[in-house]
C-alpha atoms as a PDB file:
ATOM      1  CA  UNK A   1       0.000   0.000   0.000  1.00  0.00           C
ATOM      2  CA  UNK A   2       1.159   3.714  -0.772  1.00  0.00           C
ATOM      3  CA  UNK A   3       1.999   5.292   2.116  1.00  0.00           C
ATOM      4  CA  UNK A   4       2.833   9.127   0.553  1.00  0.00           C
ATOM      5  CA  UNK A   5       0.973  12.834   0.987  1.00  0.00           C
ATOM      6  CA  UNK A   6      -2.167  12.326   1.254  1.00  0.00           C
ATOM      7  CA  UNK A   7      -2.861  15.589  -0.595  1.00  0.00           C
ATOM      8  CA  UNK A   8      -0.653  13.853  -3.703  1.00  0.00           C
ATOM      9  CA  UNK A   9      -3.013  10.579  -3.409  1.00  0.00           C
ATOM     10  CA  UNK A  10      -6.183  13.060  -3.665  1.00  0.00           C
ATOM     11  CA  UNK A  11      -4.746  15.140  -6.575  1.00  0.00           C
ATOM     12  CA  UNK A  12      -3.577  11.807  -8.548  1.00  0.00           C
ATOM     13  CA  UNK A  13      -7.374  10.729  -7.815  1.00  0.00           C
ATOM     14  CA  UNK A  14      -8.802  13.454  -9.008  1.00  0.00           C
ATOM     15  CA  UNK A  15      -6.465  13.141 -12.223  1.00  0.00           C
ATOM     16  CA  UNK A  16      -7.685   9.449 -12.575  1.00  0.00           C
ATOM     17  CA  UNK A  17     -11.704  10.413 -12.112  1.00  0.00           C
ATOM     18  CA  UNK A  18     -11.045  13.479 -15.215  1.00  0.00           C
ATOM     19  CA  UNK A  19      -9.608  11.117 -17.108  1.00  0.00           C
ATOM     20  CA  UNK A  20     -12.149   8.478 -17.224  1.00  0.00           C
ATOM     21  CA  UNK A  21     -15.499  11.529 -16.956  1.00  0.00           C
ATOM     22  CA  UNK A  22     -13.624  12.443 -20.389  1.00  0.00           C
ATOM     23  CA  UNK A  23     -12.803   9.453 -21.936  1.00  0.00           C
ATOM     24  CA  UNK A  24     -16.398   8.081 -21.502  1.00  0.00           C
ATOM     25  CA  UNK A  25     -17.651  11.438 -22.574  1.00  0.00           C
ATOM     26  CA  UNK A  26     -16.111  10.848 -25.751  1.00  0.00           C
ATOM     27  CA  UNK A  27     -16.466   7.107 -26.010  1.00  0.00           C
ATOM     28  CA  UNK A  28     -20.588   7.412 -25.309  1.00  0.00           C
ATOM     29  CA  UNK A  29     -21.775  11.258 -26.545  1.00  0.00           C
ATOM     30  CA  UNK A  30     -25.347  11.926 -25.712  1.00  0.00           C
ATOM     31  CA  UNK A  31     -27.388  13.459 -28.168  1.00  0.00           C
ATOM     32  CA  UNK A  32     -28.397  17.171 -26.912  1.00  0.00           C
ATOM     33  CA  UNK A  33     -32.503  16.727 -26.047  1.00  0.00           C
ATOM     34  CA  UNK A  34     -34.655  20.248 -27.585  1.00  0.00           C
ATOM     35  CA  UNK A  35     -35.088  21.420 -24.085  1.00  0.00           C
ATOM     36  CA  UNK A  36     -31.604  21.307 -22.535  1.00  0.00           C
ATOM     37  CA  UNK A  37     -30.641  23.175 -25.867  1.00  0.00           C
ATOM     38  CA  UNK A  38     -31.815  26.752 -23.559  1.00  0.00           C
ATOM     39  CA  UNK A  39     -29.229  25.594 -20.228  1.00  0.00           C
ATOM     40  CA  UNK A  40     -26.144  24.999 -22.643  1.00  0.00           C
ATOM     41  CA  UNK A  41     -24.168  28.432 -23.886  1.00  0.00           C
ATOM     42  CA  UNK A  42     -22.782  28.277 -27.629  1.00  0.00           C
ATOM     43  CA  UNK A  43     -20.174  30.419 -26.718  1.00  0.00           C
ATOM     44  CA  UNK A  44     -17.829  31.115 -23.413  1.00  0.00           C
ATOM     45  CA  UNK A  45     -18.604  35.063 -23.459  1.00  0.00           C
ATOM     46  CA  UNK A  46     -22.208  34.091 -23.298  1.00  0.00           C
ATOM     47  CA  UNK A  47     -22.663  33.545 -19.800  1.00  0.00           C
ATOM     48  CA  UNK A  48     -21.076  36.942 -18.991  1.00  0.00           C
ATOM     49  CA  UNK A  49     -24.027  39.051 -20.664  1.00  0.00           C
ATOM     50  CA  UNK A  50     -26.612  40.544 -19.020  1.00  0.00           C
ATOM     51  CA  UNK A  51     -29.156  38.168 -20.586  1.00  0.00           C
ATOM     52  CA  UNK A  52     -27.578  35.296 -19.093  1.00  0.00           C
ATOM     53  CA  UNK A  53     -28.200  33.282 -16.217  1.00  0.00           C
ATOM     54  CA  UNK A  54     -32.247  34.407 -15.274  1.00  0.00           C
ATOM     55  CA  UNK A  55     -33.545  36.963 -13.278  1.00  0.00           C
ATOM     56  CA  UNK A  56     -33.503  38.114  -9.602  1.00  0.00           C
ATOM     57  CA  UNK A  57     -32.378  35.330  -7.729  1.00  0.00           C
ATOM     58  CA  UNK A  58     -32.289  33.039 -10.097  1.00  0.00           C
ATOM     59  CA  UNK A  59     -29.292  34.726 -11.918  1.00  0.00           C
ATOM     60  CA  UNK A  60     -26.070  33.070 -10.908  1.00  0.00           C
ATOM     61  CA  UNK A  61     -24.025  35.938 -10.890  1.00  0.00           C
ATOM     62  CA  UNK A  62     -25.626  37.041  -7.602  1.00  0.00           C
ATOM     63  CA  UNK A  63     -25.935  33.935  -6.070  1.00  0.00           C
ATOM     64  CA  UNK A  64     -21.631  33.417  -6.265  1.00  0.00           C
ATOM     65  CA  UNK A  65     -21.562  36.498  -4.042  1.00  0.00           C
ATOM     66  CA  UNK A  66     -22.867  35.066  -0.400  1.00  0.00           C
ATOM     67  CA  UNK A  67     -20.902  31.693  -1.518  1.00  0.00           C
ATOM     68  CA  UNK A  68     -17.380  33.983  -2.393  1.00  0.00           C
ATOM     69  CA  UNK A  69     -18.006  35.516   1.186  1.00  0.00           C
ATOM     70  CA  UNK A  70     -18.802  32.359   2.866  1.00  0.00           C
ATOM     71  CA  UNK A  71     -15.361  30.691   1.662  1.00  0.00           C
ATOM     72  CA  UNK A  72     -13.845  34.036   3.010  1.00  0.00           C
ATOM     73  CA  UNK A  73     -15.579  33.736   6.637  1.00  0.00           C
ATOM     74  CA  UNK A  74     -14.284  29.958   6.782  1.00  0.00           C
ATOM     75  CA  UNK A  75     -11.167  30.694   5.080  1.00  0.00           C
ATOM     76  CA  UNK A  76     -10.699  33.435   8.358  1.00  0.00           C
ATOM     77  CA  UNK A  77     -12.105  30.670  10.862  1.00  0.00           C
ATOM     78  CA  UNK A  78     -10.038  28.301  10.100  1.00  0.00           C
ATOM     79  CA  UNK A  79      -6.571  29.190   8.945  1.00  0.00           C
END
C-alpha cells in the first residue's frame, strides 16, 4: 500500500476520475434533447451578458456572491 501525501493521493485521484469523466464522454456522446438546448451556452462570453443566467435570484451571478463571502468567513475561521 502507498503510504505518501495524502494531498498527492487526492490530486492523482482526481487526475484518474477526469480522465475516465472524459474518456467516456467521448467514447458514449449523448445526443443534446430540444429542451436542454436553452441551459447549454454556444459560446464562453455568453454567460457573462446581461441576458444570461435568469432573473432576480435566479441569476447566478448574484448567487456566487454570499458563496465567495462564505469561503472568506471559513477561510478566516479556520486558517
Amino acid at each position: 500500500m502507498y503510504r505518501g501525501d495524502f494531498r498527492l493521493i487526492a490530486f492523482l485521484l482526481l487526475v484518474a476520475c477526469l480522465v475516465i469523466i472524459v474518456a467516456t464522454t467521448f467514447m458514449f456522446p449523448e445526443t443534446l434533447m430540444p429542451e436542454a438546448r436553452s441551459l447549454i451556452c454556444e459560446d464562453w462570453r455568453e454567460s457573462l451578458r446581461s441576458q444570461a443566467g435568469g432573473r432576480d435570484l435566479a441569476n447566478y451571478r448574484l448567487a456566487a456572491g454570499p458563496v465567495l463571502l462564505a469561503f472568506a468567513v471559513l477561510y478566516l475561521v479556520f486558517r
